[in-house]
ModelCIF file with pLDDT and N, C-alpha, C, O atoms, coordinates in Angstrom:
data_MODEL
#
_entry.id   MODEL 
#
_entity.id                         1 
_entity.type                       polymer 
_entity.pdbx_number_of_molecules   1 
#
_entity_poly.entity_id                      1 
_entity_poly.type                           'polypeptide(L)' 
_entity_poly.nstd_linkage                   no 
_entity_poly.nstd_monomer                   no 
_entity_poly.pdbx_seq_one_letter_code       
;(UNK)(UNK)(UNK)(UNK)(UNK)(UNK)(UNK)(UNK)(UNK)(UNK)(UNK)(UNK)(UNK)(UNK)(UNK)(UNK)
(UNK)(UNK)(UNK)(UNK)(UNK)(UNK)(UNK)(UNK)(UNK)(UNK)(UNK)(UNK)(UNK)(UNK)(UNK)(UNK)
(UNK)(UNK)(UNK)(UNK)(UNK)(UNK)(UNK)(UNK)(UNK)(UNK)(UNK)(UNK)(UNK)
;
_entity_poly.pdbx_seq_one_letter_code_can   XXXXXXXXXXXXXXXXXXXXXXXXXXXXXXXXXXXXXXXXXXXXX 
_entity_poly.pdbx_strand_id                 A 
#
loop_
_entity_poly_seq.entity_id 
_entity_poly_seq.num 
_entity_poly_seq.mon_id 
_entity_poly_seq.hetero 
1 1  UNK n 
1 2  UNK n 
1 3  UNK n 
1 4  UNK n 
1 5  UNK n 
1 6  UNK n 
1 7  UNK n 
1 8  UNK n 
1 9  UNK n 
1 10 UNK n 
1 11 UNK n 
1 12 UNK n 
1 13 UNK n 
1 14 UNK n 
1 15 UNK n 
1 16 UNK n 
1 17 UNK n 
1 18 UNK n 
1 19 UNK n 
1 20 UNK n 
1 21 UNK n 
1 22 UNK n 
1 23 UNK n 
1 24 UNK n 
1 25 UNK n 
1 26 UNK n 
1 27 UNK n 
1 28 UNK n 
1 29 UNK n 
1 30 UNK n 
1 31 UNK n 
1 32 UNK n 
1 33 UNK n 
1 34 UNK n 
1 35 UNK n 
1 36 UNK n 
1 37 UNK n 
1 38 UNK n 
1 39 UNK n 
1 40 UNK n 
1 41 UNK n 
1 42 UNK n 
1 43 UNK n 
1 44 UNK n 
1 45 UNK n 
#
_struct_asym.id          A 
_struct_asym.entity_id   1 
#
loop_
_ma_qa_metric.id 
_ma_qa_metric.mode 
_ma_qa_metric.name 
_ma_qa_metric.software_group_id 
_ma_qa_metric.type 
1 global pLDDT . pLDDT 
2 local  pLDDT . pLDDT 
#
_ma_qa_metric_global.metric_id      1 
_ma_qa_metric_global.metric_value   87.33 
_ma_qa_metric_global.model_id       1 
_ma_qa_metric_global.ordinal_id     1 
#
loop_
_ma_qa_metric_local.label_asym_id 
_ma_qa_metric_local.label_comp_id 
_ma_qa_metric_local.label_seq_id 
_ma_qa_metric_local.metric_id 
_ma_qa_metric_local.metric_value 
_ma_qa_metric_local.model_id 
_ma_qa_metric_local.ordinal_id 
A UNK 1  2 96.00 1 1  
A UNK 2  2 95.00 1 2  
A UNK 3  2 93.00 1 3  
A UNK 4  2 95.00 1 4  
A UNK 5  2 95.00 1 5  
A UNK 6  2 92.00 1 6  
A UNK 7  2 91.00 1 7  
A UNK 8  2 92.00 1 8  
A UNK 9  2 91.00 1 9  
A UNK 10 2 85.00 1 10 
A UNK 11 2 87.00 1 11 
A UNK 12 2 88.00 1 12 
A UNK 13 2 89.00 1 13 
A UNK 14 2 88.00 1 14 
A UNK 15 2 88.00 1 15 
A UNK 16 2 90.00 1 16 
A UNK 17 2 91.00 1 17 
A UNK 18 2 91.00 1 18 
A UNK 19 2 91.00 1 19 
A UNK 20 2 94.00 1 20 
A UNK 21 2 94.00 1 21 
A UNK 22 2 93.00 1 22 
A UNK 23 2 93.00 1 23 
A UNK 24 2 93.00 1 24 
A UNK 25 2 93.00 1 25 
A UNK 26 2 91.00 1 26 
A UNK 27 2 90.00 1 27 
A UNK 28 2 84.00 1 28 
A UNK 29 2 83.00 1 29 
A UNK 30 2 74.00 1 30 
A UNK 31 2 72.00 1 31 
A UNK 32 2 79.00 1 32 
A UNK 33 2 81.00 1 33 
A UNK 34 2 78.00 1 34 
A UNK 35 2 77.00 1 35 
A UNK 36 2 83.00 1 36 
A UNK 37 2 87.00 1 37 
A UNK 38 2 82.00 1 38 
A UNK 39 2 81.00 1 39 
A UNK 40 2 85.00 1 40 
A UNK 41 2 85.00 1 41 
A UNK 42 2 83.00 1 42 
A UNK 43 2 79.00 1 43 
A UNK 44 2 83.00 1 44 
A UNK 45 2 85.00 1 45 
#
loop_
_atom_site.group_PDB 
_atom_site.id 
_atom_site.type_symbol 
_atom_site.label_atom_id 
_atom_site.label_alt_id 
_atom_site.label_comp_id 
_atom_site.label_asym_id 
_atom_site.label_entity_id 
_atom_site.label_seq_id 
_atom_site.pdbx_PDB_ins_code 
_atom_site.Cartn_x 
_atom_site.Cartn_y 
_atom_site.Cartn_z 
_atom_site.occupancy 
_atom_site.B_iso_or_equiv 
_atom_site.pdbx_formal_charge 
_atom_site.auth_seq_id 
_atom_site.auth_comp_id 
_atom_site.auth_asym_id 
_atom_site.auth_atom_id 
_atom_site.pdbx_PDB_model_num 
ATOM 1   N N  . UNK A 1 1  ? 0.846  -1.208  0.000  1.00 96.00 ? 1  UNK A N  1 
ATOM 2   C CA . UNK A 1 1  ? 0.000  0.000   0.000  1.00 96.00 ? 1  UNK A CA 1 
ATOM 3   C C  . UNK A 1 1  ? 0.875  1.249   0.000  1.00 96.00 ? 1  UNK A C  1 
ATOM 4   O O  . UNK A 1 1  ? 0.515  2.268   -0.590 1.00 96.00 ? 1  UNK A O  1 
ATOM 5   N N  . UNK A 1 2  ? 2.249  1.149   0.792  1.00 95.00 ? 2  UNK A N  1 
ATOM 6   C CA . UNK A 1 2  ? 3.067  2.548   0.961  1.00 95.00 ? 2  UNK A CA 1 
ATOM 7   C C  . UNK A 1 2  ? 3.525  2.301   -0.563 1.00 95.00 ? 2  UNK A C  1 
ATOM 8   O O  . UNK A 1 2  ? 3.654  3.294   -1.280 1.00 95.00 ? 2  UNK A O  1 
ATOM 9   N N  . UNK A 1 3  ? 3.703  1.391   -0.938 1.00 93.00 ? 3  UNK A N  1 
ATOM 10  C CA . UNK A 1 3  ? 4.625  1.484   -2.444 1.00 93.00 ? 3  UNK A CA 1 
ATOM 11  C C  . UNK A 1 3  ? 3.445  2.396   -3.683 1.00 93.00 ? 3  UNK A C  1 
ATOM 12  O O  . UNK A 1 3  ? 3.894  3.249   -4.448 1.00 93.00 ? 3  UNK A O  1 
ATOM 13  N N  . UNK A 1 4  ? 1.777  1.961   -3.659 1.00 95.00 ? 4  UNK A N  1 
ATOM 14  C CA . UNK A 1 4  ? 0.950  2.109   -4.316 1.00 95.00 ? 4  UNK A CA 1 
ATOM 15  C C  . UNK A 1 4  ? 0.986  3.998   -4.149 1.00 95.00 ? 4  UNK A C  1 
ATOM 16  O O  . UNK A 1 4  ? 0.742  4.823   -5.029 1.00 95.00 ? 4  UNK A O  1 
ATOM 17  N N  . UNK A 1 5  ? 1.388  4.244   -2.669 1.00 95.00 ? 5  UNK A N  1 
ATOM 18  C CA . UNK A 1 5  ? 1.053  6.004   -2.466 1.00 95.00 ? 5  UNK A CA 1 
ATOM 19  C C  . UNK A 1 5  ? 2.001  6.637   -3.167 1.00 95.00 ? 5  UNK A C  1 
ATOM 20  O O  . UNK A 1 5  ? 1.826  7.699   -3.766 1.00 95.00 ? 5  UNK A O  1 
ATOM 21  N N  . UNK A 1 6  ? 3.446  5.755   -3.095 1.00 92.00 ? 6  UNK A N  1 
ATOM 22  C CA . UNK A 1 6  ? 4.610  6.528   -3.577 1.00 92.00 ? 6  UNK A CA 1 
ATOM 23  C C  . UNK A 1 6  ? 4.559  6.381   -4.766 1.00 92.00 ? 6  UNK A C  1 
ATOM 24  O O  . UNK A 1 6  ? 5.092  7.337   -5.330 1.00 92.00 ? 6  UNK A O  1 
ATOM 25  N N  . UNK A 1 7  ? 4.145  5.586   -5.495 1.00 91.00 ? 7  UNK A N  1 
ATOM 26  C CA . UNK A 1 7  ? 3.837  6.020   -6.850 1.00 91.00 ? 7  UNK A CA 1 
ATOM 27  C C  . UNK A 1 7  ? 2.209  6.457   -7.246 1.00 91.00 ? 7  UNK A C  1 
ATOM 28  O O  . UNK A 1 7  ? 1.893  5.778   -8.223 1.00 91.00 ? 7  UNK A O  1 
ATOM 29  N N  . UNK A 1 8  ? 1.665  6.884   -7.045 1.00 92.00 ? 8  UNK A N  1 
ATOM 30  C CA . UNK A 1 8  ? 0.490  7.708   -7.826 1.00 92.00 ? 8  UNK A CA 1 
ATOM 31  C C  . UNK A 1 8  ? 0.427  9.003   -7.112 1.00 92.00 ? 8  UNK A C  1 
ATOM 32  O O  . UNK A 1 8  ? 0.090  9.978   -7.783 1.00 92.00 ? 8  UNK A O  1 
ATOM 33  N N  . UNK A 1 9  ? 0.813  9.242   -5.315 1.00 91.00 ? 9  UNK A N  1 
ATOM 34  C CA . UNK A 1 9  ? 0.873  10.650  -4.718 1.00 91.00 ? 9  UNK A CA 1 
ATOM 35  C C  . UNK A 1 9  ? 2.031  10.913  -5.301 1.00 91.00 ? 9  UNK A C  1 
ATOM 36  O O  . UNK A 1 9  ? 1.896  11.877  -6.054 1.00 91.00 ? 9  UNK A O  1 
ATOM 37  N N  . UNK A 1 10 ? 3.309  10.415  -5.293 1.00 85.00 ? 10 UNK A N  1 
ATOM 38  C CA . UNK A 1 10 ? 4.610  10.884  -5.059 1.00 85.00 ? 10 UNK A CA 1 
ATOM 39  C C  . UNK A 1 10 ? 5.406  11.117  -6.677 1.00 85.00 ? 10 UNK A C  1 
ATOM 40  O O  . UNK A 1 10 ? 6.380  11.838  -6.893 1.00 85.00 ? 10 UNK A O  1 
ATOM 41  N N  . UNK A 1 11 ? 4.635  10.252  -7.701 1.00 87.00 ? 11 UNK A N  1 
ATOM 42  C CA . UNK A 1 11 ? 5.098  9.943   -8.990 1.00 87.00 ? 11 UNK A CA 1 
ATOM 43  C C  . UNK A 1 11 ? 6.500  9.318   -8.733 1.00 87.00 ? 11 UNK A C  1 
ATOM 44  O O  . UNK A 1 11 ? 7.330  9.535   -9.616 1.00 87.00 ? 11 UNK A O  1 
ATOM 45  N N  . UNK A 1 12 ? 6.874  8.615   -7.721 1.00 88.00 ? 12 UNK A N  1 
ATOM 46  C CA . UNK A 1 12 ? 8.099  7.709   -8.145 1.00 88.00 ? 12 UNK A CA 1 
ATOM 47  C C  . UNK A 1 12 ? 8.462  7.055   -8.539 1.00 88.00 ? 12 UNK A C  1 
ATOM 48  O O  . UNK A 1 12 ? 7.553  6.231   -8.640 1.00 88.00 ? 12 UNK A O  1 
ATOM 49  N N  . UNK A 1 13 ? 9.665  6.498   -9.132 1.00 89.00 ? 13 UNK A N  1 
ATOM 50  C CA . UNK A 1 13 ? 9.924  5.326   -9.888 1.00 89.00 ? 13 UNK A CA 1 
ATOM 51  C C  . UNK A 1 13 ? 9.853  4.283   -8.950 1.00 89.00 ? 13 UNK A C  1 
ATOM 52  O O  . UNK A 1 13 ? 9.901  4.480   -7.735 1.00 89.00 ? 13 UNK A O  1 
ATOM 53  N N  . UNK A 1 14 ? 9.710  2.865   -9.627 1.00 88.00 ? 14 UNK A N  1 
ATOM 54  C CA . UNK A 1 14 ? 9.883  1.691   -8.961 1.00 88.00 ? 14 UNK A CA 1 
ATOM 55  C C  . UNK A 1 14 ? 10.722 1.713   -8.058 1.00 88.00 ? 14 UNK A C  1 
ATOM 56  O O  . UNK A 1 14 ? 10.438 1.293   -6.937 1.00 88.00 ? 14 UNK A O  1 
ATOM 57  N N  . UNK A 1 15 ? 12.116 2.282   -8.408 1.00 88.00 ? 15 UNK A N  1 
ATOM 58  C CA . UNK A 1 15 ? 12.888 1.683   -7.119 1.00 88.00 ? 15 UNK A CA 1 
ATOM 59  C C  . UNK A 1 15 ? 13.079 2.769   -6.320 1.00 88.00 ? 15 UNK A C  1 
ATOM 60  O O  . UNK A 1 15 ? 13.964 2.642   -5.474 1.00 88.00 ? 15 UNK A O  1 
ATOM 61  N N  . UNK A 1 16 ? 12.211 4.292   -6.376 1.00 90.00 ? 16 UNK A N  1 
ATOM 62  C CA . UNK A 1 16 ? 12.289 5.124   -5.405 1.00 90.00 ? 16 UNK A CA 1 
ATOM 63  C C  . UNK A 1 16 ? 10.919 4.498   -4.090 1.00 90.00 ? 16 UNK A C  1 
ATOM 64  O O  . UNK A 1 16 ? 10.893 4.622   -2.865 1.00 90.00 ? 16 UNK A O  1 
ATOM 65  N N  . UNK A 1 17 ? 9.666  3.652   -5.324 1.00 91.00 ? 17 UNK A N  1 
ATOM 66  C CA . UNK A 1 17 ? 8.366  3.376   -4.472 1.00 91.00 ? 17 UNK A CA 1 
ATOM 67  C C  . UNK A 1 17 ? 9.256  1.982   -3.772 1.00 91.00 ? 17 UNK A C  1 
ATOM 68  O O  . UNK A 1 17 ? 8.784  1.810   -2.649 1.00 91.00 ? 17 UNK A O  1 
ATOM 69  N N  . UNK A 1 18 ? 9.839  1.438   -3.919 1.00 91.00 ? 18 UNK A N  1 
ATOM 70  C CA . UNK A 1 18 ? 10.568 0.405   -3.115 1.00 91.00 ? 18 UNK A CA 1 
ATOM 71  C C  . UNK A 1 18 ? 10.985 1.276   -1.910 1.00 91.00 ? 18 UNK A C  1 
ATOM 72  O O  . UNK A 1 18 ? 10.255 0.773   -1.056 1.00 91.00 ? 18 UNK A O  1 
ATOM 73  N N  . UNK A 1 19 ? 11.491 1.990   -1.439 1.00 91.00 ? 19 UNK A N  1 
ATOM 74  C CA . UNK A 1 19 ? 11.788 2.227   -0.051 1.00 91.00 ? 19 UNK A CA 1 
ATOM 75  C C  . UNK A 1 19 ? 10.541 3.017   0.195  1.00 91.00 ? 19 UNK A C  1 
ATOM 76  O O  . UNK A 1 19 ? 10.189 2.898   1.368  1.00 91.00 ? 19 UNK A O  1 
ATOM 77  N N  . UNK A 1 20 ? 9.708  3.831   -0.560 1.00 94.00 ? 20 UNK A N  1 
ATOM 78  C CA . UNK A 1 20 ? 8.809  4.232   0.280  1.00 94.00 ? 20 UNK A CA 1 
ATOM 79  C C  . UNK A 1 20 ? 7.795  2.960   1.014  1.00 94.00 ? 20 UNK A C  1 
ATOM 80  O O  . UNK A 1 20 ? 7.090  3.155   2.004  1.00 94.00 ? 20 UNK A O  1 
ATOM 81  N N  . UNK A 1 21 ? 7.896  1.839   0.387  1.00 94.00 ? 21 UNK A N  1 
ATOM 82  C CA . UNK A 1 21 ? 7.224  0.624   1.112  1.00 94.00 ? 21 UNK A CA 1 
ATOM 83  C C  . UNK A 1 21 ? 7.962  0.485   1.952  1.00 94.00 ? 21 UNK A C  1 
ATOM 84  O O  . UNK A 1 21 ? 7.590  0.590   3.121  1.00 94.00 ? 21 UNK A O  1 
ATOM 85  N N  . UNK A 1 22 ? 8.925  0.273   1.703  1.00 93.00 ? 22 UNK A N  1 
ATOM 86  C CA . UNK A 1 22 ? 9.889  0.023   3.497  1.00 93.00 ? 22 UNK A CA 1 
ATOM 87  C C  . UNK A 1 22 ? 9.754  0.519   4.432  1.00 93.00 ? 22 UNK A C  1 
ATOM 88  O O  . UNK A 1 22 ? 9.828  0.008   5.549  1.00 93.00 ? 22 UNK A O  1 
ATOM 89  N N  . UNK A 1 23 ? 9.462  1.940   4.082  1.00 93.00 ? 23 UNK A N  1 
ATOM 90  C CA . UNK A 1 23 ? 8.911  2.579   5.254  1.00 93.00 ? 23 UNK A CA 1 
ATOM 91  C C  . UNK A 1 23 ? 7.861  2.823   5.494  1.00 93.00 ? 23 UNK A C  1 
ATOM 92  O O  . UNK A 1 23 ? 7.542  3.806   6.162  1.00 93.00 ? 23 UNK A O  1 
ATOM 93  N N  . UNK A 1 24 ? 6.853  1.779   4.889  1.00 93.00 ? 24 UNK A N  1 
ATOM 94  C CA . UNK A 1 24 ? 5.719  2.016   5.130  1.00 93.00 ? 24 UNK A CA 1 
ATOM 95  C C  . UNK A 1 24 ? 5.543  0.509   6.151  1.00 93.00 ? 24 UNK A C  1 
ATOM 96  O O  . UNK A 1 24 ? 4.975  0.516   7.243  1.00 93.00 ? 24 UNK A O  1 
ATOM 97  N N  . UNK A 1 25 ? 5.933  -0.265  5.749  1.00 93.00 ? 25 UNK A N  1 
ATOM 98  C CA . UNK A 1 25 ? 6.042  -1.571  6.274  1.00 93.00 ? 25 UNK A CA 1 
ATOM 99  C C  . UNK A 1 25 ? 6.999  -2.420  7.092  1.00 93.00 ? 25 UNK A C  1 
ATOM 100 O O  . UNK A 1 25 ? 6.882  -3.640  7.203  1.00 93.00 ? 25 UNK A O  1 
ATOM 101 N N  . UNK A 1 26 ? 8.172  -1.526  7.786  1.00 91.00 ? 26 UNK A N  1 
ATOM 102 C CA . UNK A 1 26 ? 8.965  -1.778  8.435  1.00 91.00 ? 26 UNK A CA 1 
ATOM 103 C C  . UNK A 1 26 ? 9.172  -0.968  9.297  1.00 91.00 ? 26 UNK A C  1 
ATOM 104 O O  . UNK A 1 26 ? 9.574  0.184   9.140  1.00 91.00 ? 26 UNK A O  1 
ATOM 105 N N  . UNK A 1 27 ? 8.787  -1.771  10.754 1.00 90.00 ? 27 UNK A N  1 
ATOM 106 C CA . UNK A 1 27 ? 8.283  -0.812  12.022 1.00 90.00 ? 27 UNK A CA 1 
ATOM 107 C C  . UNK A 1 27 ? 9.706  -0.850  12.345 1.00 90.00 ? 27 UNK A C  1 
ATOM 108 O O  . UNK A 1 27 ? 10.499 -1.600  11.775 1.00 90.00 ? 27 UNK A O  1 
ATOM 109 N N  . UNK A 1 28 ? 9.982  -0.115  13.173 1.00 84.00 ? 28 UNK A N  1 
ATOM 110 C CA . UNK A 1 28 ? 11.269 -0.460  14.732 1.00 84.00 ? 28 UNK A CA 1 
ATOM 111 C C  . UNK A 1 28 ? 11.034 -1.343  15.068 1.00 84.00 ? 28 UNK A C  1 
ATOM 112 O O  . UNK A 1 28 ? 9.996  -1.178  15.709 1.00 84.00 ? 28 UNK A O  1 
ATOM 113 N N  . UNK A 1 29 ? 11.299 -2.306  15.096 1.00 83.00 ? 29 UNK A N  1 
ATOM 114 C CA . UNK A 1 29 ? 11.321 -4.037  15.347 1.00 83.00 ? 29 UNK A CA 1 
ATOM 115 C C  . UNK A 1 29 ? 12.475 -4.082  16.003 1.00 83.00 ? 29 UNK A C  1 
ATOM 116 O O  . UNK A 1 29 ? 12.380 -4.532  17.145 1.00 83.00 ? 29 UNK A O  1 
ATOM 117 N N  . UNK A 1 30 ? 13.325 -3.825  15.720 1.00 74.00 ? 30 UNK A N  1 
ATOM 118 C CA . UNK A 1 30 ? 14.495 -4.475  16.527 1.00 74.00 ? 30 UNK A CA 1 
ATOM 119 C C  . UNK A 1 30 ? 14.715 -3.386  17.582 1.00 74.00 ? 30 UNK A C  1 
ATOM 120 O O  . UNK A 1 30 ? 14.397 -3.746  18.715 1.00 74.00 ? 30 UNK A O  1 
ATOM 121 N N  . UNK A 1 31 ? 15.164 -2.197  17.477 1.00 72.00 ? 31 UNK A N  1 
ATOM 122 C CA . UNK A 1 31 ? 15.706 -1.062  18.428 1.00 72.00 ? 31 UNK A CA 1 
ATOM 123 C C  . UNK A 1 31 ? 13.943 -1.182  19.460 1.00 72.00 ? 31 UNK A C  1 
ATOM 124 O O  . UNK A 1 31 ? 13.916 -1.664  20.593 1.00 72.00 ? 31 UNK A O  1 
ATOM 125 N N  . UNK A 1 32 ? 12.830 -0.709  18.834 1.00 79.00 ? 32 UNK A N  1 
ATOM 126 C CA . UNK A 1 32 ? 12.300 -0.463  19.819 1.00 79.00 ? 32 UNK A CA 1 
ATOM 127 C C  . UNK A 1 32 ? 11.111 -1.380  20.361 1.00 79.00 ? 32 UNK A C  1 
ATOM 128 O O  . UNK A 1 32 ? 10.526 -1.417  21.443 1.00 79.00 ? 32 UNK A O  1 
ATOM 129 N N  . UNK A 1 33 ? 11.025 -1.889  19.528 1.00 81.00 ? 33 UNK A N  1 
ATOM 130 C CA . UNK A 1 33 ? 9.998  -3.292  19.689 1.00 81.00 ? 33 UNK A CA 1 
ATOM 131 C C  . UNK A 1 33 ? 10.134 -4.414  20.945 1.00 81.00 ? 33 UNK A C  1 
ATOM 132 O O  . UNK A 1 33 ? 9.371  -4.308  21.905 1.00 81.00 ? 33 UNK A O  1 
ATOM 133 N N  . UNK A 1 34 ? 10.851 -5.184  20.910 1.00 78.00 ? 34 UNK A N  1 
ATOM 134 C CA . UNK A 1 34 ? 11.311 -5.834  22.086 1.00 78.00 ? 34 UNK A CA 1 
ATOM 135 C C  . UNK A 1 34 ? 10.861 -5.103  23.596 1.00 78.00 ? 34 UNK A C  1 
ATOM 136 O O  . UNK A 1 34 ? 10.058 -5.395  24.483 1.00 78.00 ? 34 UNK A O  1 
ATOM 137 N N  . UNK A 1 35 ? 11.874 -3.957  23.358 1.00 77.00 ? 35 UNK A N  1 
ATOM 138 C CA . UNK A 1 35 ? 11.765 -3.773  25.023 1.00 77.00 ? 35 UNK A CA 1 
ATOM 139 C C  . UNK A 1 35 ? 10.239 -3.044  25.497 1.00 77.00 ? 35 UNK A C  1 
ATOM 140 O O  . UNK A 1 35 ? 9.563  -3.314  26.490 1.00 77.00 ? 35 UNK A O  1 
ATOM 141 N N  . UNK A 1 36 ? 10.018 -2.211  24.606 1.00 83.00 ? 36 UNK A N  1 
ATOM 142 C CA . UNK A 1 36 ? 8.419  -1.987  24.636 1.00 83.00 ? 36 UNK A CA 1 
ATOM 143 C C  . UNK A 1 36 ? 7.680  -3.217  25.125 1.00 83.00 ? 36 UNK A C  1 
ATOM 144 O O  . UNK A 1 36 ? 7.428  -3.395  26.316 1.00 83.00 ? 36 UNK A O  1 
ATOM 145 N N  . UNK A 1 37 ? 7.384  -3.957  24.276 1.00 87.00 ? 37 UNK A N  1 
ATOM 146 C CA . UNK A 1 37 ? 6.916  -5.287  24.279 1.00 87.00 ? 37 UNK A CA 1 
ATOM 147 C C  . UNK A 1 37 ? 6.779  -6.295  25.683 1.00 87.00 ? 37 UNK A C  1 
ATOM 148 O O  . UNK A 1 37 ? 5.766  -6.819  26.146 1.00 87.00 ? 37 UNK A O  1 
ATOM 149 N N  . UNK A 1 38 ? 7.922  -6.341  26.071 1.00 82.00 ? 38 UNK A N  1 
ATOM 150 C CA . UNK A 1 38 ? 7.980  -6.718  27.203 1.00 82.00 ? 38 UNK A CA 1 
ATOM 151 C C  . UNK A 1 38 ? 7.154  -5.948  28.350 1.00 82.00 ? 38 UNK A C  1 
ATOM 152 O O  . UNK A 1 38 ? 6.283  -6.358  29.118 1.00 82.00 ? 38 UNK A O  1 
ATOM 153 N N  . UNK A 1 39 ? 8.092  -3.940  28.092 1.00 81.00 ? 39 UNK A N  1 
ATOM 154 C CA . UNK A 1 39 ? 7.420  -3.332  29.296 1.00 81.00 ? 39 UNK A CA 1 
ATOM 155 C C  . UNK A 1 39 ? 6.127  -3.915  29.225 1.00 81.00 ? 39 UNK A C  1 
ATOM 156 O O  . UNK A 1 39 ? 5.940  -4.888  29.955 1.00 81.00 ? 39 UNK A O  1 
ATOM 157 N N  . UNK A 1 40 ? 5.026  -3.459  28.371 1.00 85.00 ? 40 UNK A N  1 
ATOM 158 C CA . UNK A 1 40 ? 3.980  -3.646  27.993 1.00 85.00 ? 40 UNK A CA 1 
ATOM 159 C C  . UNK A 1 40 ? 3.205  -4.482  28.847 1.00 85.00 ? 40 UNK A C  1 
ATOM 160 O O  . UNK A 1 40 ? 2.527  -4.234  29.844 1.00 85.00 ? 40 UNK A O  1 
ATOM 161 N N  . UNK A 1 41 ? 3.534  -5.810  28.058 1.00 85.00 ? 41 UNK A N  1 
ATOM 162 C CA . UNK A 1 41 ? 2.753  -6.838  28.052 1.00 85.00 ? 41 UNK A CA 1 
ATOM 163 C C  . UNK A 1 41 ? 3.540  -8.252  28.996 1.00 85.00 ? 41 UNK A C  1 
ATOM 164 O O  . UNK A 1 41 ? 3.019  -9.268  29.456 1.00 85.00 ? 41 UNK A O  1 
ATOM 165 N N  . UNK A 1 42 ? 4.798  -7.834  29.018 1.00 83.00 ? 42 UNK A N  1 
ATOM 166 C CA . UNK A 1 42 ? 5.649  -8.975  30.241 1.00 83.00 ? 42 UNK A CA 1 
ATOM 167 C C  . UNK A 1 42 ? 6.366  -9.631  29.510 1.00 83.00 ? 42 UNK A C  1 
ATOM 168 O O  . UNK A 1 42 ? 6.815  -9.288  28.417 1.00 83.00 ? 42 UNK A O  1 
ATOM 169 N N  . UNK A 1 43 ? 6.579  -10.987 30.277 1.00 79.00 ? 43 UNK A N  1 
ATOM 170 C CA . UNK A 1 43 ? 7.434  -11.902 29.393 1.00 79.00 ? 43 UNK A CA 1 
ATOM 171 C C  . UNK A 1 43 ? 6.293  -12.720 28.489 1.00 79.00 ? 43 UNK A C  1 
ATOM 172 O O  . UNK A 1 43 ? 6.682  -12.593 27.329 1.00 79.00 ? 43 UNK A O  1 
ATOM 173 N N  . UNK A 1 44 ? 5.641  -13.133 28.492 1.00 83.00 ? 44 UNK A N  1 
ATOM 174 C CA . UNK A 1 44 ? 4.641  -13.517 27.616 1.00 83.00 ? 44 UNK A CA 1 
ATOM 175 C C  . UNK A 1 44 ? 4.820  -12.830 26.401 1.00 83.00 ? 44 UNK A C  1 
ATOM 176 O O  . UNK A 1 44 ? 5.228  -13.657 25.585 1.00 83.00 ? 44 UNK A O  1 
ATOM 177 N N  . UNK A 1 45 ? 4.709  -11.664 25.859 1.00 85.00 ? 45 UNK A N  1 
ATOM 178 C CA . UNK A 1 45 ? 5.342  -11.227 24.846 1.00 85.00 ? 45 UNK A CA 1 
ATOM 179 C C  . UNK A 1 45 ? 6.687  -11.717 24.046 1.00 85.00 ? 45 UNK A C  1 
ATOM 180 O O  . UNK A 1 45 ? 7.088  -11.086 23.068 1.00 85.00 ? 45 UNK A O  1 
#
């Protein structure tokens, strides 16, 4: 869907709408995900 915005809002090429998907679809997973996660929800997470 981020790739679909970056090209028809943004007019980018394929491989500019390739990272706008990345950043449409790639959270903080590693840096902030985890420890959130835990605070959150415990070790069960």
């Amino acid at each position: 869907i981020s790739g679909f915005i970056g090209r028809t809002v943004g007019g980018l090429s394929l491989r500019e709408a390739t990272m706008a998907s990345l950043a449409g679809g790639y959270g903080n997973i590693g840096y902030m995900g985890p420890g959130l996660a835990l605070a959150v929800l415990g070790t069960k997470a």
